[in-house]
C-alpha atoms as a PDB file:
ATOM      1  CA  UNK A   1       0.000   0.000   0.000  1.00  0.00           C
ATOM      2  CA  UNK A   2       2.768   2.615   0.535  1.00  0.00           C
ATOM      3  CA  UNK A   3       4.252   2.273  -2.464  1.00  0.00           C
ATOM      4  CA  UNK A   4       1.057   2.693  -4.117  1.00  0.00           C
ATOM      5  CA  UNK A   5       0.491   5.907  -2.180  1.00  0.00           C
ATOM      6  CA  UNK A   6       3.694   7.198  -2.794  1.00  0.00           C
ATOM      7  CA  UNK A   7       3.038   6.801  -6.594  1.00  0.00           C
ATOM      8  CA  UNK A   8       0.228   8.666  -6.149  1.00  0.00           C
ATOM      9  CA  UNK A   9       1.185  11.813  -3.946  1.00  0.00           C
ATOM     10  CA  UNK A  10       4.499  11.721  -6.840  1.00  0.00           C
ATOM     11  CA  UNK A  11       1.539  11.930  -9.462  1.00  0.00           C
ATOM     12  CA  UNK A  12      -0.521  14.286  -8.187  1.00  0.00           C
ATOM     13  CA  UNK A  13       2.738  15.964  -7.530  1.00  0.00           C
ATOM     14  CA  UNK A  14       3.877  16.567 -10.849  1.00  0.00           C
ATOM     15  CA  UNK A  15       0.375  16.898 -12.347  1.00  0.00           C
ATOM     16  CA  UNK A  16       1.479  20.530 -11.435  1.00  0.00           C
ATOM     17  CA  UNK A  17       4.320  21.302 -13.641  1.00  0.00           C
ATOM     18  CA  UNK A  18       2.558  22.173 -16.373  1.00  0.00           C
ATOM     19  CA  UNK A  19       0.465  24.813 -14.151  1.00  0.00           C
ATOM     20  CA  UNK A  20       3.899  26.144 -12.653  1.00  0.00           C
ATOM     21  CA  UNK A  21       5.211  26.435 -16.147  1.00  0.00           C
ATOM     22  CA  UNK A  22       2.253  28.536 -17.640  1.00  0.00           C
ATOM     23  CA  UNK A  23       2.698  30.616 -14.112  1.00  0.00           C
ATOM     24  CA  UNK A  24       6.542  31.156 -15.029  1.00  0.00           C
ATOM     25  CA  UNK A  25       6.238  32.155 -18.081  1.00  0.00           C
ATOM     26  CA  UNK A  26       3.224  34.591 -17.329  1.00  0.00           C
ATOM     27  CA  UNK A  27       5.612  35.997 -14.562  1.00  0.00           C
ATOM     28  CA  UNK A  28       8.583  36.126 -17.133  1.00  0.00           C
ATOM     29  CA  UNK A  29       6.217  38.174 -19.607  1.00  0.00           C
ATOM     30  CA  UNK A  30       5.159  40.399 -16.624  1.00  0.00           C
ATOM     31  CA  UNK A  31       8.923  41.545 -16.106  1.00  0.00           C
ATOM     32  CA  UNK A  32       9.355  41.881 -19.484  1.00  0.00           C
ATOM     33  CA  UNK A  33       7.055  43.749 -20.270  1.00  0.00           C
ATOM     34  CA  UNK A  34       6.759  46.329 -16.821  1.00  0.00           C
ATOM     35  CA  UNK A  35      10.142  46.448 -15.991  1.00  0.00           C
ATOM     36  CA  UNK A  36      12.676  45.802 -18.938  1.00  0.00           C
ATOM     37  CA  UNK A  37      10.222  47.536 -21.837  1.00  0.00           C
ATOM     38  CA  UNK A  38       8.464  49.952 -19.018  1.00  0.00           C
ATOM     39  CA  UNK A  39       6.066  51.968 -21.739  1.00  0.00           C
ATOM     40  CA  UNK A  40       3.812  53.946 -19.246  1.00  0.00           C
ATOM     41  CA  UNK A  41       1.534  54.495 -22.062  1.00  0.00           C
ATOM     42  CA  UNK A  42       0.596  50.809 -22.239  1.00  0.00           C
ATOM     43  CA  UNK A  43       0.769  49.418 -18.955  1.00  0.00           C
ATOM     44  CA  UNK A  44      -2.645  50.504 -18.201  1.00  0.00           C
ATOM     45  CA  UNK A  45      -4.536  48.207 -21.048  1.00  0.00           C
ATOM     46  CA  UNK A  46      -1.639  45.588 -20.192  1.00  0.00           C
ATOM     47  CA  UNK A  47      -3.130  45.147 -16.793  1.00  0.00           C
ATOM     48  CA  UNK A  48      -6.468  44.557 -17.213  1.00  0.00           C
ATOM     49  CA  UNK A  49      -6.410  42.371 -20.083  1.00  0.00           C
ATOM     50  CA  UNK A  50      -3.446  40.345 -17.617  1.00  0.00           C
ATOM     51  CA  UNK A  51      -6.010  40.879 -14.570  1.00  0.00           C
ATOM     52  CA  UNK A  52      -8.838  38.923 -16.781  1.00  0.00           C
ATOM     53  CA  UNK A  53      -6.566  36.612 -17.686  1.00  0.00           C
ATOM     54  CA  UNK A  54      -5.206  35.337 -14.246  1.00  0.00           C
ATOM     55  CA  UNK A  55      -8.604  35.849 -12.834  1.00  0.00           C
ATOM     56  CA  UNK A  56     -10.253  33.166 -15.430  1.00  0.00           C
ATOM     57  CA  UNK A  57      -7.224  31.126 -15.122  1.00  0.00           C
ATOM     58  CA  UNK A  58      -7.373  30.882 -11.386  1.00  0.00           C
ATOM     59  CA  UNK A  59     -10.900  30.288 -11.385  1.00  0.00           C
ATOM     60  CA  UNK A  60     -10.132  27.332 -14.144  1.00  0.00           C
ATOM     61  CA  UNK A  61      -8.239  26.069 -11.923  1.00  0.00           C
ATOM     62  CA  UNK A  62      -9.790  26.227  -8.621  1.00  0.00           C
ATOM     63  CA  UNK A  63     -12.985  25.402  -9.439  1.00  0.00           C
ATOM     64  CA  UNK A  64     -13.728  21.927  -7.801  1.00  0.00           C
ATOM     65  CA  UNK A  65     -15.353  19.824 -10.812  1.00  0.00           C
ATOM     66  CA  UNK A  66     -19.521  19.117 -10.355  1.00  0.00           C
ATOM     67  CA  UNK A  67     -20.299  15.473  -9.361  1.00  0.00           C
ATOM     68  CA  UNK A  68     -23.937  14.017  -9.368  1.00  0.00           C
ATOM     69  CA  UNK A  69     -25.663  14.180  -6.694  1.00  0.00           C
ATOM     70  CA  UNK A  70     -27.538  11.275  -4.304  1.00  0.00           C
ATOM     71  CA  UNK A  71     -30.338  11.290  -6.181  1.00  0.00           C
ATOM     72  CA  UNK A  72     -28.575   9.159  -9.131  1.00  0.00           C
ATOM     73  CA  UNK A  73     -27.244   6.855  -6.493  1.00  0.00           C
ATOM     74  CA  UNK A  74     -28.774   3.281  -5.941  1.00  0.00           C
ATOM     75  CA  UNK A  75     -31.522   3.353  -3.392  1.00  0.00           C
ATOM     76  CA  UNK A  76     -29.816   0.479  -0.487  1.00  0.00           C
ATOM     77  CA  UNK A  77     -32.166  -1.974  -1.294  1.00  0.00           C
ATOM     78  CA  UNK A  78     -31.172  -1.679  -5.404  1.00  0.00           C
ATOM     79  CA  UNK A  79     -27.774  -1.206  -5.023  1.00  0.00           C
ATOM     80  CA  UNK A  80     -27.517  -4.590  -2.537  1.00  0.00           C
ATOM     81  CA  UNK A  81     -29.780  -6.584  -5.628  1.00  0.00           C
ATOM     82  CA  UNK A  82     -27.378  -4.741  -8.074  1.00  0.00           C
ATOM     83  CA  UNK A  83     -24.027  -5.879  -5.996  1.00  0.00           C
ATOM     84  CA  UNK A  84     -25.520 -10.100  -5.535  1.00  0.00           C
ATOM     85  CA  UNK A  85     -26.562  -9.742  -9.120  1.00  0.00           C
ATOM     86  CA  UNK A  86     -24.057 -11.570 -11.533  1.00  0.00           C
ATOM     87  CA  UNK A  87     -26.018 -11.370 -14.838  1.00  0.00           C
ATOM     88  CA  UNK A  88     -25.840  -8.351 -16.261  1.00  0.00           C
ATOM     89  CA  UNK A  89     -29.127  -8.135 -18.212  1.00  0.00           C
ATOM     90  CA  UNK A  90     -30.817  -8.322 -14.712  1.00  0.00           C
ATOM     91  CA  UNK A  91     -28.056  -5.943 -13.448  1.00  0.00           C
ATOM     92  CA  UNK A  92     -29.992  -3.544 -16.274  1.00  0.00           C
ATOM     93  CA  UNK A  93     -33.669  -4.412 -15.398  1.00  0.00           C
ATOM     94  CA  UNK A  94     -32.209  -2.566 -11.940  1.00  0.00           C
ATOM     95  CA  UNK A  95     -30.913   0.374 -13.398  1.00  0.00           C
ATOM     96  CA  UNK A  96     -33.669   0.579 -15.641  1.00  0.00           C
ATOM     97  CA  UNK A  97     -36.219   0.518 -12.549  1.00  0.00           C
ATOM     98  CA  UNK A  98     -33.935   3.390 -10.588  1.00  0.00           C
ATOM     99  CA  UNK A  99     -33.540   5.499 -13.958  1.00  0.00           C
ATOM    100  CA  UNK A 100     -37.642   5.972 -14.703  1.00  0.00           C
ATOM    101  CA  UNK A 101     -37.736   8.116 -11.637  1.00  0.00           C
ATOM    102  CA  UNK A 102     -34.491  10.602 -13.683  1.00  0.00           C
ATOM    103  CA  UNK A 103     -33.919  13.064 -16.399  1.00  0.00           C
ATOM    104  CA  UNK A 104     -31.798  10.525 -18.254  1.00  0.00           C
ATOM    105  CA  UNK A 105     -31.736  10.253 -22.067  1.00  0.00           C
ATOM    106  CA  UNK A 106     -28.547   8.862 -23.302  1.00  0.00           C
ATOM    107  CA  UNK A 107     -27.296   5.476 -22.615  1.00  0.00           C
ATOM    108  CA  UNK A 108     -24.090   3.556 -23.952  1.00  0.00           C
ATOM    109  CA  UNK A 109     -23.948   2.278 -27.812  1.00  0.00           C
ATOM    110  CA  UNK A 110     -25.397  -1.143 -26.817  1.00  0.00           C
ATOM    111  CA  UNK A 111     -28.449   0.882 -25.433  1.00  0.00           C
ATOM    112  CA  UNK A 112     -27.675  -0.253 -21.835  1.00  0.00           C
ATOM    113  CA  UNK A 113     -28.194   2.691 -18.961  1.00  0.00           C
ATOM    114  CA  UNK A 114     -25.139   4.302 -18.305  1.00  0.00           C
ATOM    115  CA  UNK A 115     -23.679   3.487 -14.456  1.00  0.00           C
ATOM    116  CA  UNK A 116     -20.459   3.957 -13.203  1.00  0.00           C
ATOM    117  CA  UNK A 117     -19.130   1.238 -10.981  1.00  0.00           C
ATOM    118  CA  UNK A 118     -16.087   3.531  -9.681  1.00  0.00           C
ATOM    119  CA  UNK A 119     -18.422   5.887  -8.567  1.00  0.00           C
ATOM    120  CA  UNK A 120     -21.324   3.529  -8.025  1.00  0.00           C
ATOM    121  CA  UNK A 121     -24.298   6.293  -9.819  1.00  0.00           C
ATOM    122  CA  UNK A 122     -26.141   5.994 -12.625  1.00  0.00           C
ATOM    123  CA  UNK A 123     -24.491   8.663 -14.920  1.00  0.00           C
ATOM    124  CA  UNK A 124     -26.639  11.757 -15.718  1.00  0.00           C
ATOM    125  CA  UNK A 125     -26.643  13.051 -19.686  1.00  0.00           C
ATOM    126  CA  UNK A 126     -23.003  14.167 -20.573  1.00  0.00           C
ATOM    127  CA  UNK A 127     -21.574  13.069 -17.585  1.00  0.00           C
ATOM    128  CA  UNK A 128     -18.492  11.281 -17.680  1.00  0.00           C
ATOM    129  CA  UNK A 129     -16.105   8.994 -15.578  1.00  0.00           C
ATOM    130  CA  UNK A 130     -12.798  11.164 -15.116  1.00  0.00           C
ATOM    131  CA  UNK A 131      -9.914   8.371 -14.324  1.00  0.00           C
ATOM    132  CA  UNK A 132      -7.345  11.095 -13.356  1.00  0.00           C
ATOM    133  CA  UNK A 133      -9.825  13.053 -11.013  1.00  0.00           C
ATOM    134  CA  UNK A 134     -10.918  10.057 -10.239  1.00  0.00           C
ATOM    135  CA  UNK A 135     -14.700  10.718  -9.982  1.00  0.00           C
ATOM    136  CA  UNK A 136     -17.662  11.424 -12.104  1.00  0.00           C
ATOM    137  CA  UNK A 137     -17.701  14.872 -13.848  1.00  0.00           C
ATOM    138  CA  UNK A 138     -21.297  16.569 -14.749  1.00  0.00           C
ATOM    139  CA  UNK A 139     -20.648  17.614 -18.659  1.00  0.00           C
ATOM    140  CA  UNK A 140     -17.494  16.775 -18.633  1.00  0.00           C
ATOM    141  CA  UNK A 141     -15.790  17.974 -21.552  1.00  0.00           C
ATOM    142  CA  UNK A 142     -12.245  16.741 -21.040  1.00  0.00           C
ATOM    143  CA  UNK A 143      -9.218  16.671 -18.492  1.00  0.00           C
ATOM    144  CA  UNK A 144      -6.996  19.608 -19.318  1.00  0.00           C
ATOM    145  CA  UNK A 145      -3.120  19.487 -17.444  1.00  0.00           C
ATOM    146  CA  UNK A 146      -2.878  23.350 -18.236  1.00  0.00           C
ATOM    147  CA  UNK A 147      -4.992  23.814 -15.145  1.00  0.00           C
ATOM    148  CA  UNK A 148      -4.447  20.446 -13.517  1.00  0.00           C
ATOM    149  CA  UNK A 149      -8.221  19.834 -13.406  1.00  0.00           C
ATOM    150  CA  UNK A 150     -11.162  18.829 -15.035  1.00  0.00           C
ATOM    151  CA  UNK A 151     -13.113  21.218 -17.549  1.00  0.00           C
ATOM    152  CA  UNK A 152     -16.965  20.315 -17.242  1.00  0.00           C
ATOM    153  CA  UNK A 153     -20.512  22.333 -15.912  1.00  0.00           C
ATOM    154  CA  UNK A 154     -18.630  24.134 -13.358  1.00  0.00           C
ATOM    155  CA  UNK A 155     -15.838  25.632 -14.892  1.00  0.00           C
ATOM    156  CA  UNK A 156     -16.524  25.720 -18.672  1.00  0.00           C
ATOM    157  CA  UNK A 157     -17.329  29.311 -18.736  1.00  0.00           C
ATOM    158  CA  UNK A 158     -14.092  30.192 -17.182  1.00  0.00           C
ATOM    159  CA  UNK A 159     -12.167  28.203 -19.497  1.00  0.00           C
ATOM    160  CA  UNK A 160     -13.238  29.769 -22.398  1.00  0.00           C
ATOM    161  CA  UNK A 161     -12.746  33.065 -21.082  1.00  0.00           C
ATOM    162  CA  UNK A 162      -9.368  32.033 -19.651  1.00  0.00           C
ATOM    163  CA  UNK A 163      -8.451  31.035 -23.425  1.00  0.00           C
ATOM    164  CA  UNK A 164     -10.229  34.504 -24.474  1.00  0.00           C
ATOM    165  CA  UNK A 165      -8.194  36.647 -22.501  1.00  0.00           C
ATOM    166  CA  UNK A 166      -4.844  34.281 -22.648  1.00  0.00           C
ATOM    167  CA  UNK A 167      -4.953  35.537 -26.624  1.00  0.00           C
ATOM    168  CA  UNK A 168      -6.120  38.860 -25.819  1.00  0.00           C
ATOM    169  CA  UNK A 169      -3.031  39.337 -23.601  1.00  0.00           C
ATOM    170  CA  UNK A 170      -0.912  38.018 -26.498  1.00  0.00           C
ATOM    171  CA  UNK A 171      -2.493  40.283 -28.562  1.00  0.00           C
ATOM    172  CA  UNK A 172      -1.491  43.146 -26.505  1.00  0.00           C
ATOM    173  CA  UNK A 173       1.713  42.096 -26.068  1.00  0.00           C
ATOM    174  CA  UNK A 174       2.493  41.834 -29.771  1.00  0.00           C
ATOM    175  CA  UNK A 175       0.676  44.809 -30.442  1.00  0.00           C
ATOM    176  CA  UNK A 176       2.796  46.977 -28.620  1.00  0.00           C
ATOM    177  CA  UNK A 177       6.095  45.371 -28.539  1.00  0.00           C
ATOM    178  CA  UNK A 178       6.539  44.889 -32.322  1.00  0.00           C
ATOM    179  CA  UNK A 179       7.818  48.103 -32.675  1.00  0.00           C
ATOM    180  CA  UNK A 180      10.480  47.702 -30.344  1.00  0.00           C
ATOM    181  CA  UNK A 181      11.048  44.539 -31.984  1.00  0.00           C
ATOM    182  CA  UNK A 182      11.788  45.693 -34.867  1.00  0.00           C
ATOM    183  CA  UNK A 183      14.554  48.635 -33.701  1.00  0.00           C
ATOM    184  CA  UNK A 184      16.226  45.674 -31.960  1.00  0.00           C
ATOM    185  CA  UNK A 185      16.709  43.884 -34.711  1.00  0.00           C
ATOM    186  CA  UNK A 186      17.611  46.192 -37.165  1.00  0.00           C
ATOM    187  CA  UNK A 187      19.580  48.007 -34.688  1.00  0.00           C
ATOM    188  CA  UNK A 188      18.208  51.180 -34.370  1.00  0.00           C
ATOM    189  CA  UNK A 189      18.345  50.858 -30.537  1.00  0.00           C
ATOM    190  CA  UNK A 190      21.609  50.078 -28.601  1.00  0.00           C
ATOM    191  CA  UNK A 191      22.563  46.826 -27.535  1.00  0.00           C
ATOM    192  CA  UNK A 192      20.984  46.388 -23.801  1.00  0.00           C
ATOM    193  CA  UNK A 193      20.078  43.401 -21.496  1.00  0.00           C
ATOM    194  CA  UNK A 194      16.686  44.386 -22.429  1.00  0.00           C
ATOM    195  CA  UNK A 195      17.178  43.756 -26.072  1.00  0.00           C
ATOM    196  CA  UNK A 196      16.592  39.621 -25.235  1.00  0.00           C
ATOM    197  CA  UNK A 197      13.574  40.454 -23.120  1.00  0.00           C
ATOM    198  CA  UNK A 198      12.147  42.214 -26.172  1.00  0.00           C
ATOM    199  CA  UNK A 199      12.820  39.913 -28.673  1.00  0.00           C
ATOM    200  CA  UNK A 200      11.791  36.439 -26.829  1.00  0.00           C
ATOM    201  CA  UNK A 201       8.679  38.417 -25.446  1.00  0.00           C
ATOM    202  CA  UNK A 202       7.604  38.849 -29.046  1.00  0.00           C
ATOM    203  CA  UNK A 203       8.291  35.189 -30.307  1.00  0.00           C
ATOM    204  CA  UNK A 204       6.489  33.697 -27.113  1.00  0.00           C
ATOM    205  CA  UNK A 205       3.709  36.097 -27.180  1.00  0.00           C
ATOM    206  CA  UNK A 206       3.030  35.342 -30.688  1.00  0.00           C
ATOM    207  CA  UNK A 207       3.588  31.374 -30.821  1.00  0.00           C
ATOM    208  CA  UNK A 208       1.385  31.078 -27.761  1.00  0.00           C
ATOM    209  CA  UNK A 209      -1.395  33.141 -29.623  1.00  0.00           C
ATOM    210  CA  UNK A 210      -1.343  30.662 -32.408  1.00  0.00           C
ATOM    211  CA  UNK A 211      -2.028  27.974 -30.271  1.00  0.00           C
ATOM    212  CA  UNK A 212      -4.806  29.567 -28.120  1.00  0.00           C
ATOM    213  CA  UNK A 213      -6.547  31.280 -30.836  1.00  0.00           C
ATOM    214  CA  UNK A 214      -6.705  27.523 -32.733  1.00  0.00           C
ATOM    215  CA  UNK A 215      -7.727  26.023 -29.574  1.00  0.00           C
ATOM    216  CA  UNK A 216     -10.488  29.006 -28.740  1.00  0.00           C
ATOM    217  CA  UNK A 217     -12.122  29.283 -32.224  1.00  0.00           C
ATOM    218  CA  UNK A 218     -12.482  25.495 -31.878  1.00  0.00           C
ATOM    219  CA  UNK A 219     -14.557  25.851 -28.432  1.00  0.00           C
ATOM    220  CA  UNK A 220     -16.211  28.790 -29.483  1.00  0.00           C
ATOM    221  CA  UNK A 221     -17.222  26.502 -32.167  1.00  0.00           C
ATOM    222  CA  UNK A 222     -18.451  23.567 -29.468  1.00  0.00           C
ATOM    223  CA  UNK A 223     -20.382  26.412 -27.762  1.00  0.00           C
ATOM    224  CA  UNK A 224     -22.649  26.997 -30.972  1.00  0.00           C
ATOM    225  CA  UNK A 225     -23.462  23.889 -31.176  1.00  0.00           C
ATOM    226  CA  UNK A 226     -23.994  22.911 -27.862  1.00  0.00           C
ATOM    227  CA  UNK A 227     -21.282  20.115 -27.750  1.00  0.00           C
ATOM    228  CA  UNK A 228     -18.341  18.631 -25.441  1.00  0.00           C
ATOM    229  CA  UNK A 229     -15.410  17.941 -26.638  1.00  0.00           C
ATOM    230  CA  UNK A 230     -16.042  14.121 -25.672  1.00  0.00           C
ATOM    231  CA  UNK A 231     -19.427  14.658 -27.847  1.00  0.00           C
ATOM    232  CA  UNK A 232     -17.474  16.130 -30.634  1.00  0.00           C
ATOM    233  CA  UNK A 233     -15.602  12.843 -31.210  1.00  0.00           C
ATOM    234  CA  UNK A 234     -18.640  10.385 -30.053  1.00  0.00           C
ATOM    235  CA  UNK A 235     -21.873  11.530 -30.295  1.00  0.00           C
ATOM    236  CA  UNK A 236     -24.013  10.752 -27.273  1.00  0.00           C
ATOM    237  CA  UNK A 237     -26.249   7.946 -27.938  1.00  0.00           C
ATOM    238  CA  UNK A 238     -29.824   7.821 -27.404  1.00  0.00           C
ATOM    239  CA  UNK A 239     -32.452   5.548 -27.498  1.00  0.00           C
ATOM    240  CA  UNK A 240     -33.152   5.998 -30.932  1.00  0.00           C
ATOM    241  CA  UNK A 241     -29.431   6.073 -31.623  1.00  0.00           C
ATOM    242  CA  UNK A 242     -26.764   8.779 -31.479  1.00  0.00           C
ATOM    243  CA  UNK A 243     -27.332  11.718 -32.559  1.00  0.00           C
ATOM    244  CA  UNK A 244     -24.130  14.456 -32.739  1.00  0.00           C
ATOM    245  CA  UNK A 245     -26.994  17.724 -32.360  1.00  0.00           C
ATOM    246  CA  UNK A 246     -28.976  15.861 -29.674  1.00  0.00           C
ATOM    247  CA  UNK A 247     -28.322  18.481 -27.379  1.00  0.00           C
ATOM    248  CA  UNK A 248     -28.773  21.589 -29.597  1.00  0.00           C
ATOM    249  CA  UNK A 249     -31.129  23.935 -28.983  1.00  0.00           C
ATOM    250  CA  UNK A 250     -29.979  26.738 -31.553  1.00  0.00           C
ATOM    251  CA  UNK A 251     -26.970  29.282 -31.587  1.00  0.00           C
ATOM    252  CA  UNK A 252     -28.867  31.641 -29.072  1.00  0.00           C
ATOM    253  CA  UNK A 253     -30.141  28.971 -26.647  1.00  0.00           C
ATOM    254  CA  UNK A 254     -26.599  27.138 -27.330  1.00  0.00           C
ATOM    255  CA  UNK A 255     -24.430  30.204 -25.962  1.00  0.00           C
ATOM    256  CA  UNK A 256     -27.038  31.063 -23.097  1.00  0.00           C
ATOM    257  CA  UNK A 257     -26.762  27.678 -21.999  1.00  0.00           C
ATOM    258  CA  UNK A 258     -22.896  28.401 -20.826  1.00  0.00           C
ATOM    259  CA  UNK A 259     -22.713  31.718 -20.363  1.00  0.00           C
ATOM    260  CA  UNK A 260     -26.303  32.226 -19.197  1.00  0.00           C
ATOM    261  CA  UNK A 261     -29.173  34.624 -20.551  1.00  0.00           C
ATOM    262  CA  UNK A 262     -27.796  38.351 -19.040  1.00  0.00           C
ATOM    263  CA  UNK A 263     -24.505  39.536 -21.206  1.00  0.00           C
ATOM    264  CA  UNK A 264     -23.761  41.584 -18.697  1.00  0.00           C
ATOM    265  CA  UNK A 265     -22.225  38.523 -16.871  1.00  0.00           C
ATOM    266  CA  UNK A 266     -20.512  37.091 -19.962  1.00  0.00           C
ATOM    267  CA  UNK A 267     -17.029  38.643 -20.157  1.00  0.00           C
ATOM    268  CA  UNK A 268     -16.703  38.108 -16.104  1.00  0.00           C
ATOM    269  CA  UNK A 269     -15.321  35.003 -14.612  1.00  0.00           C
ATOM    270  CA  UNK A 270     -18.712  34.248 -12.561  1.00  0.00           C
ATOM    271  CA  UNK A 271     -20.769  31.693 -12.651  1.00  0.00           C
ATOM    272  CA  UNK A 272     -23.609  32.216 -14.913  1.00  0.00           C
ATOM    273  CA  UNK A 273     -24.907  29.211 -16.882  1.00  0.00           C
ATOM    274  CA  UNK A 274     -28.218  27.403 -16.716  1.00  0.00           C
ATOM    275  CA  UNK A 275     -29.161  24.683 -15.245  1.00  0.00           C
ATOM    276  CA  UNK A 276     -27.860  22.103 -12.622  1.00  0.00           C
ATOM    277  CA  UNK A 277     -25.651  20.413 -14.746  1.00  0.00           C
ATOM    278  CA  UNK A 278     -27.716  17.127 -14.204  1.00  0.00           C
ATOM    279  CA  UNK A 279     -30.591  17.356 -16.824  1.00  0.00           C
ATOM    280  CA  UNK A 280     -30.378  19.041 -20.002  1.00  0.00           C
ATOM    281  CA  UNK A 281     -33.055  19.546 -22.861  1.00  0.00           C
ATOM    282  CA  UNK A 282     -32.599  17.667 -25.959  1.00  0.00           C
ATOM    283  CA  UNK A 283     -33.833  17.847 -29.114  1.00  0.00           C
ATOM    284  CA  UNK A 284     -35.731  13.747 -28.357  1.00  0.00           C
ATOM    285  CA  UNK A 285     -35.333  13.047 -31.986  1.00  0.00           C
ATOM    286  CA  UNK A 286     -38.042  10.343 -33.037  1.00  0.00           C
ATOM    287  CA  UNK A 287     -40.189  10.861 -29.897  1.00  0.00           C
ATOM    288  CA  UNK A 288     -43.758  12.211 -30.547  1.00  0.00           C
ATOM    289  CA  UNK A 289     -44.699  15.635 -29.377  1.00  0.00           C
ATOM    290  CA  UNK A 290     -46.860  14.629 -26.414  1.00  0.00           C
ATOM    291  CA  UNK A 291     -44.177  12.293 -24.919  1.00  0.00           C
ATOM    292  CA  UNK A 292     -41.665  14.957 -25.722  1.00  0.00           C
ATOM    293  CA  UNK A 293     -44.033  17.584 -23.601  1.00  0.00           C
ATOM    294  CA  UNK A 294     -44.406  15.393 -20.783  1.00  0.00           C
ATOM    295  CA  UNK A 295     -40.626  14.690 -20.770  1.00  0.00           C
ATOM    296  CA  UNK A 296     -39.606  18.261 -20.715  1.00  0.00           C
ATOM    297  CA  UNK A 297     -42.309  19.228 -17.960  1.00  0.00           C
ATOM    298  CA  UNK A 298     -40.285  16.219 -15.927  1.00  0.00           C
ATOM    299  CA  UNK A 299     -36.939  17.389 -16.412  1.00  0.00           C
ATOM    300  CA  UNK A 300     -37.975  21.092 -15.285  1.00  0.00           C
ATOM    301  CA  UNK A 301     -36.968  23.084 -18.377  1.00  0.00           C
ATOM    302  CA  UNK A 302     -39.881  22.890 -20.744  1.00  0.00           C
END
């Protein structure tokens, strides 16, 4: 057993390098930028949009990922038939029984209700098993090591703003500093210690805005259509089958659905989007419009 633990407090360990590194190299930028370049005339815009940016980040970061909650737990009596149970069609009847009483639509490409036995809860819509957070994560849309933690419900928002204002800084940064580049390298300003500063601030700032930008517009894209990245790849599965838009509800109702209905919120690192992360509306492709009412009215969001 202690070995096993000490592999594990190692892992967790260096699960934050990549976290220290983005914080060194934000750091690096900062001195850079305020102290070796020093332009008073930009430091004011060069704040905020670095203020956004570590606020978003943090809150990336530090934002514990959303688990389900009791009620898609086994009832004792279930769980006990579920544990004794070695067949696992009547391990299903079980599940099946449990799940008429939840807002669940999807269920695995054999049709079977989705459970997770690590966890030991049936698994609401777009909820997925995370093996390095080890737990279930409510719309999980992957594990990302940049912030050491999973992006899902709770912290989706903040990612995308956190990869908003990561290439807005950039921007800034190559915006203003080009200039300077420039007279450095075709020596119209003296050879100084600040001359390296200036020239790697440039190349950073502008190879890390290549990557975010690629990396945002490809989010930005998931947004509008009301997809995970796990959903992008596989499309949930339903019981009529899988269906890739099951889940949009058109571009408006797409972007309110993360960032919420009052724009006033949306550029702010708060917590804004609808719902409870457990029950989501879907399009019910295939169902008739009565059942699809009465389905709605149950899942609180007709």
């Amino acid at each position: 057993m202690a070995p096993s633990h000490a592999f594990r407090c190692c892992k967790r360990a260096l699960n934050w390098v990549p976290v220290l590194f983005i914080n060194l190299v934000v750091g690096w930028s900062y001195y850079a930028y305020v102290v070796e370049l020093c332009v008073f005339s930009y430091l004011v815009i060069f704040h905020i949009f670095l203020a956004m940016f570590i606020w978003a980040y943090w809150k990336t970061i530090w934002s514990k990922p959303a688990n389900p909650s009791k009620a898609f737990s086994l009832p004792r009596a279930e769980k006990e038939l579920y544990e004794r149970e070695e067949r696992a069609e009547a391990q299903q009847e079980i599940l099946k029984k449990v799940a008429r009483n939840l807002p669940v639509y999807t269920r695995t490409t054999g049709g079977a209700i989705r459970y997770c036995d690590f966890c030991q809860v049936i698994k609401p819509d777009r909820c997925h098993h995370c093996s390095t957070c080890e737990m279930c994560v409510l719309k999980m849309d992957h594990h990302c090591p940049w912030v050491n933690n999973c992006v899902g419900f709770s912290n989706y928002k903040y990612f995308v703003l956190f990869l908003s204002y990561a290439s807005l800084y950039c921007v800034v940064i190559c915006a203003t500093v080009i200039q300077y580049f420039i007279k450095f390298w075709t020596k119209q300003l003296p050879d100084t210690h600040a001359k390296f500063h200036i020239l790697f601030l440039f190349f950073v700032a502008a190879l890390f805005f290549i990557s975010i930008v690629s990396l945002l517009g490809y989010h930005l894209w998931l947004v509008g259509k009301n997809r995970t990245t796990i959903e992008a790849f596989r499309a949930p599965f339903f019981t009529n089958g899988p269906d890739k838009n099951g889940f949009s509800l058109g571009f408006s109702r797409n972007v309110a659905e993360v960032f919420g209905d009052q724009a006033k919120y949306w550029f702010f690192p708060v917590f804004s989007s609808q719902g409870d992360g457990h029950s989501f509306v879907t399009r019910l492709v295939q169902i008739d419009p009565e059942q699809a009412n009465g389905v709605l009215q149950q899942n609180g969001k007709g």
